[in-house]
PDB file of N, CA and C in Angstrom:
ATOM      1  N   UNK A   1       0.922  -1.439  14.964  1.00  0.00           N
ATOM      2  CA  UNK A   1       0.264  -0.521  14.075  1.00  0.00           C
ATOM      3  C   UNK A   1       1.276   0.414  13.410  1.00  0.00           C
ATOM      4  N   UNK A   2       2.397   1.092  14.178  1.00  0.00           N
ATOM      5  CA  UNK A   2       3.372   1.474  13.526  1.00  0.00           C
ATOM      6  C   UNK A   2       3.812   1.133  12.598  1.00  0.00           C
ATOM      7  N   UNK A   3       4.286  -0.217  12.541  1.00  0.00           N
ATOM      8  CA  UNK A   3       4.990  -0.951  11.302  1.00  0.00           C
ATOM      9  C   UNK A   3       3.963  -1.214  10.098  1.00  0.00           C
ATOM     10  N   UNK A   4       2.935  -1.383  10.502  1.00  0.00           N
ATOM     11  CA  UNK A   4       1.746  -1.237   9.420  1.00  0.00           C
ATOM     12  C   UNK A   4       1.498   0.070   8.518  1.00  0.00           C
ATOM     13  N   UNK A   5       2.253   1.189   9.082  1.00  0.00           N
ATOM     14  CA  UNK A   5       2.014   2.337   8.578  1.00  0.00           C
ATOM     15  C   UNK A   5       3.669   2.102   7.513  1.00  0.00           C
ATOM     16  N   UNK A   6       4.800   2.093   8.693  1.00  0.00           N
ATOM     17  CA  UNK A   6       5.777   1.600   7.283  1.00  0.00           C
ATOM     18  C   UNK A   6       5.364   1.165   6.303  1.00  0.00           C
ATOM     19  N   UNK A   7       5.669  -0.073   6.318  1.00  0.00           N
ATOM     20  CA  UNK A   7       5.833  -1.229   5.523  1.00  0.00           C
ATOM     21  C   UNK A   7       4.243  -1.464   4.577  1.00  0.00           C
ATOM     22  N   UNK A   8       3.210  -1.311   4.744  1.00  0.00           N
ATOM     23  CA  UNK A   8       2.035  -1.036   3.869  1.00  0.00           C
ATOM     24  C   UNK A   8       2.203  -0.390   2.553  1.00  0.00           C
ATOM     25  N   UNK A   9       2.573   0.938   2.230  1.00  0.00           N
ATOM     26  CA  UNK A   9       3.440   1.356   1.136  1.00  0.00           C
ATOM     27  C   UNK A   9       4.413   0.676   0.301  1.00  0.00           C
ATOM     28  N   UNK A  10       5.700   0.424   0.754  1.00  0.00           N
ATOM     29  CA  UNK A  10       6.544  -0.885   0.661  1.00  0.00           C
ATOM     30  C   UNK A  10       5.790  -2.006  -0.017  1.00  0.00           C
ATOM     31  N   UNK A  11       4.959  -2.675   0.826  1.00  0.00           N
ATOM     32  CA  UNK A  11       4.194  -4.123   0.145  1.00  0.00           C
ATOM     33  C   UNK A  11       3.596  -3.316  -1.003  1.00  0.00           C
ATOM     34  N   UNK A  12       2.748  -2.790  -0.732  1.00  0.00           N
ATOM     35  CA  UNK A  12       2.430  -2.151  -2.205  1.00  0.00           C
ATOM     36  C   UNK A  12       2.824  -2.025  -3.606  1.00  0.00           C
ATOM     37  N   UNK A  13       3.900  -1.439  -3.033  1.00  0.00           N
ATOM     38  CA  UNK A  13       5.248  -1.235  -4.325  1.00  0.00           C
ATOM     39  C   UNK A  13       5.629  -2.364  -4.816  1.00  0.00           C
ATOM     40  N   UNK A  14       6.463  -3.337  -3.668  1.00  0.00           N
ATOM     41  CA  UNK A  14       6.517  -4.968  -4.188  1.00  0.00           C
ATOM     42  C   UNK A  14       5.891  -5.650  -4.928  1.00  0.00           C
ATOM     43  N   UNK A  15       4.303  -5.573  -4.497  1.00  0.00           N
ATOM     44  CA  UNK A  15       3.866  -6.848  -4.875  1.00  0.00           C
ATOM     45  C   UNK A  15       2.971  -5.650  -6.767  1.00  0.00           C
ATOM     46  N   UNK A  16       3.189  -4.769  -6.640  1.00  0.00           N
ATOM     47  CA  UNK A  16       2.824  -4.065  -7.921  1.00  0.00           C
ATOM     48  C   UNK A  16       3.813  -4.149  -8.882  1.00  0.00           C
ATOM     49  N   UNK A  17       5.353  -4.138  -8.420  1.00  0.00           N
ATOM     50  CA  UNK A  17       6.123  -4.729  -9.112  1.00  0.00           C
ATOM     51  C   UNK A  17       6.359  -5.705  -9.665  1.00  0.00           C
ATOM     52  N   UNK A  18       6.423  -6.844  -8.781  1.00  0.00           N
ATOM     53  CA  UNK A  18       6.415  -8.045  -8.637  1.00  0.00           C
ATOM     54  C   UNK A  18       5.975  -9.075  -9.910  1.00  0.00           C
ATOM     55  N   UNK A  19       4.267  -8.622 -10.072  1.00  0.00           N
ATOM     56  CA  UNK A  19       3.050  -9.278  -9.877  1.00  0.00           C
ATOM     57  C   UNK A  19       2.318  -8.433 -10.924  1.00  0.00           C
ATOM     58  N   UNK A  20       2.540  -6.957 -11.266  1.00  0.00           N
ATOM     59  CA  UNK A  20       2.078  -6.034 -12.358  1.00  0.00           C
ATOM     60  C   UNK A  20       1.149  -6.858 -13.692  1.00  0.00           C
ATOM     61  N   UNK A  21       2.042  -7.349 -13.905  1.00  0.00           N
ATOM     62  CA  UNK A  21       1.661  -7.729 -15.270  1.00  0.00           C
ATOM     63  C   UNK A  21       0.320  -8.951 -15.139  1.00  0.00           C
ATOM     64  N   UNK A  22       0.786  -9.599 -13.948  1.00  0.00           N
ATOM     65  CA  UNK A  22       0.021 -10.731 -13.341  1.00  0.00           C
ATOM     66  C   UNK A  22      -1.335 -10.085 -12.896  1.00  0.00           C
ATOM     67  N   UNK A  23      -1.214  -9.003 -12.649  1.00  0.00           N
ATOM     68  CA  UNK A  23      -3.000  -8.770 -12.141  1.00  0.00           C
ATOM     69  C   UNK A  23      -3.400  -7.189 -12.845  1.00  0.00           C
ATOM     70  N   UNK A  24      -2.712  -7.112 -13.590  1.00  0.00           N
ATOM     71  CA  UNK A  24      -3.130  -6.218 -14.446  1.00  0.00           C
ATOM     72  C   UNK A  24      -2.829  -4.826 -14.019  1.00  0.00           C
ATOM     73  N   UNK A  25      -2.883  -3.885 -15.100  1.00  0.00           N
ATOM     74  CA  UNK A  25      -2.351  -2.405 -14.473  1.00  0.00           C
ATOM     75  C   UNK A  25      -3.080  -1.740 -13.577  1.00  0.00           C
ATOM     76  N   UNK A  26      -4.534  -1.447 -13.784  1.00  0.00           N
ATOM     77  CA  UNK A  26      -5.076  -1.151 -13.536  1.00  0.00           C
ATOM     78  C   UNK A  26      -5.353  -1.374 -12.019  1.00  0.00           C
ATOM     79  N   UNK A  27      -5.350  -2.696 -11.879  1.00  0.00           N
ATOM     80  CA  UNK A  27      -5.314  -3.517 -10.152  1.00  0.00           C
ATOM     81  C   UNK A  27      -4.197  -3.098  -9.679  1.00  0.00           C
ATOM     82  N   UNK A  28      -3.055  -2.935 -10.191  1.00  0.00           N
ATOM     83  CA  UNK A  28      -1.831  -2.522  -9.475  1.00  0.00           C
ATOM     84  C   UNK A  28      -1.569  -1.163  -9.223  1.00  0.00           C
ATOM     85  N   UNK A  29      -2.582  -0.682  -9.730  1.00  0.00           N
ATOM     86  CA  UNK A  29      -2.446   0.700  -9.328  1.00  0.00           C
ATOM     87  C   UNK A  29      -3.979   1.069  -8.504  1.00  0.00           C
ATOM     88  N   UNK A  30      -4.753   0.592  -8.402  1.00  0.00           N
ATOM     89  CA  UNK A  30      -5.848  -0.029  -7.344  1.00  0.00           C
ATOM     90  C   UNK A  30      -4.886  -0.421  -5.848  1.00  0.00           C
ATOM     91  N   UNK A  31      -4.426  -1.200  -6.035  1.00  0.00           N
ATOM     92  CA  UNK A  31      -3.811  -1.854  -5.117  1.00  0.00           C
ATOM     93  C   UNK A  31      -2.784  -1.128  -4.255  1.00  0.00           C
ATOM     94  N   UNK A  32      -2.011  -0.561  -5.451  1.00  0.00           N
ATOM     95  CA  UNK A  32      -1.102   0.514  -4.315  1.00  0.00           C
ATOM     96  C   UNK A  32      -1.510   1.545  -3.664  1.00  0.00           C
ATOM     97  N   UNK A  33      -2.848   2.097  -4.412  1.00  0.00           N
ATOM     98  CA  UNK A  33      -3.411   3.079  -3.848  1.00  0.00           C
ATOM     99  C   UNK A  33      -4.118   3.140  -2.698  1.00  0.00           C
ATOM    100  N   UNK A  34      -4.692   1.530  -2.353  1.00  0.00           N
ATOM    101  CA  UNK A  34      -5.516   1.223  -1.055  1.00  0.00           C
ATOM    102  C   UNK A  34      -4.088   1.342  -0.222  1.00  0.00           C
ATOM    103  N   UNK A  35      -3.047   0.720  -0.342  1.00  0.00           N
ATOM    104  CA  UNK A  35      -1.863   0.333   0.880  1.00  0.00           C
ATOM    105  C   UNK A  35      -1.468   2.187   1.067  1.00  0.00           C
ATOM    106  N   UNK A  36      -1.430   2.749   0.102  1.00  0.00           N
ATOM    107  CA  UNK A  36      -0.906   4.097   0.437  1.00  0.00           C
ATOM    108  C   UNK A  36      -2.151   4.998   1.616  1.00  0.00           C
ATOM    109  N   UNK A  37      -3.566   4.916   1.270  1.00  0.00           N
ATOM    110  CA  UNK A  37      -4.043   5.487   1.874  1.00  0.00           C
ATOM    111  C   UNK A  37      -4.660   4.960   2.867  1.00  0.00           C
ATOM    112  N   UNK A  38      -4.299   3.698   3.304  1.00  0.00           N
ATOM    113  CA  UNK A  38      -4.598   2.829   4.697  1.00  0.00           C
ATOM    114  C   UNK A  38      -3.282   3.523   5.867  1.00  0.00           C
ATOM    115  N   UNK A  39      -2.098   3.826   5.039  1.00  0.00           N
ATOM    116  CA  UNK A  39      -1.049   3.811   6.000  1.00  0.00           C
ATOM    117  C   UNK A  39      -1.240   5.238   6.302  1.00  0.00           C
ATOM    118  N   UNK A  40      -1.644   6.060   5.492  1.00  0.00           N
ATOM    119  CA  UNK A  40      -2.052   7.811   5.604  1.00  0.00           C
ATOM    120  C   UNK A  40      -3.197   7.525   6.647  1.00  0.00           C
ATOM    121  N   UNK A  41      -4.225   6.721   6.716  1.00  0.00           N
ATOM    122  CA  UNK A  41      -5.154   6.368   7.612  1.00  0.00           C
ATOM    123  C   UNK A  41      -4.641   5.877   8.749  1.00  0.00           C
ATOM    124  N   UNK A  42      -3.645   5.098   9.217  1.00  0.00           N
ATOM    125  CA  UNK A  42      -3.176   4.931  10.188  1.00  0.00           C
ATOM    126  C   UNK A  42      -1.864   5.657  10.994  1.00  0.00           C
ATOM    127  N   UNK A  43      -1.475   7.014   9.863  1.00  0.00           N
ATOM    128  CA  UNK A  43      -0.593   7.326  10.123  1.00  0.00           C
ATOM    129  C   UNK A  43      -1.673   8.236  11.056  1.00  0.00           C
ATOM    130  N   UNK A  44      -2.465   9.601  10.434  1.00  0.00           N
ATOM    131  CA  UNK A  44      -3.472  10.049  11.304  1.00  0.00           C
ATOM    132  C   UNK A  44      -4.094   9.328  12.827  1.00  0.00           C
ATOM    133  N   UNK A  45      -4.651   8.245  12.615  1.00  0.00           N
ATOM    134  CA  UNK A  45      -4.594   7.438  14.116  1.00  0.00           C
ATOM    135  C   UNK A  45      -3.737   6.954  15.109  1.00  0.00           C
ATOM    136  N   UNK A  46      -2.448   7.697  14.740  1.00  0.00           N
ATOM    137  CA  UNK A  46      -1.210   7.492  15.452  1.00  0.00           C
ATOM    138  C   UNK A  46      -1.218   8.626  16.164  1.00  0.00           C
ATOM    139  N   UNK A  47      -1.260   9.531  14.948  1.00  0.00           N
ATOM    140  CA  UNK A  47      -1.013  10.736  15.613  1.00  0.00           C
ATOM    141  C   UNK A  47      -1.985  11.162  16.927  1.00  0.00           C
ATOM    142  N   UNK A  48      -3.067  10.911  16.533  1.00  0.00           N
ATOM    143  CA  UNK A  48      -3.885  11.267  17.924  1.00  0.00           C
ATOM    144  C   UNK A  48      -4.067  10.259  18.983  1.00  0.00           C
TER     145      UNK A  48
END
């Protein structure tokens, strides 16, 4: 679960880079926004 909190952000970024144009802006910024606030979600369930 740790590394899920890394690296979630990271993939995000990648595959929005990556792939941007391929799934549109809008999705890529959809997309990074779920990986950012899953890892803020699991960063909180770490903590406690």
């Amino acid at each position: 679960m740790e590394i899920l909190t890394l690296f979630l952000p990271l993939c995000g970024a990648i595959i929005s880079g990556f792939f941007g144009k391929l799934i549109g802006s809008r999705n890529s910024e959809i997309l990074t926004s779920i990986f950012v606030s899953l890892s803020a979600i699991l960063s909180i369930l770490i903590f406690f």
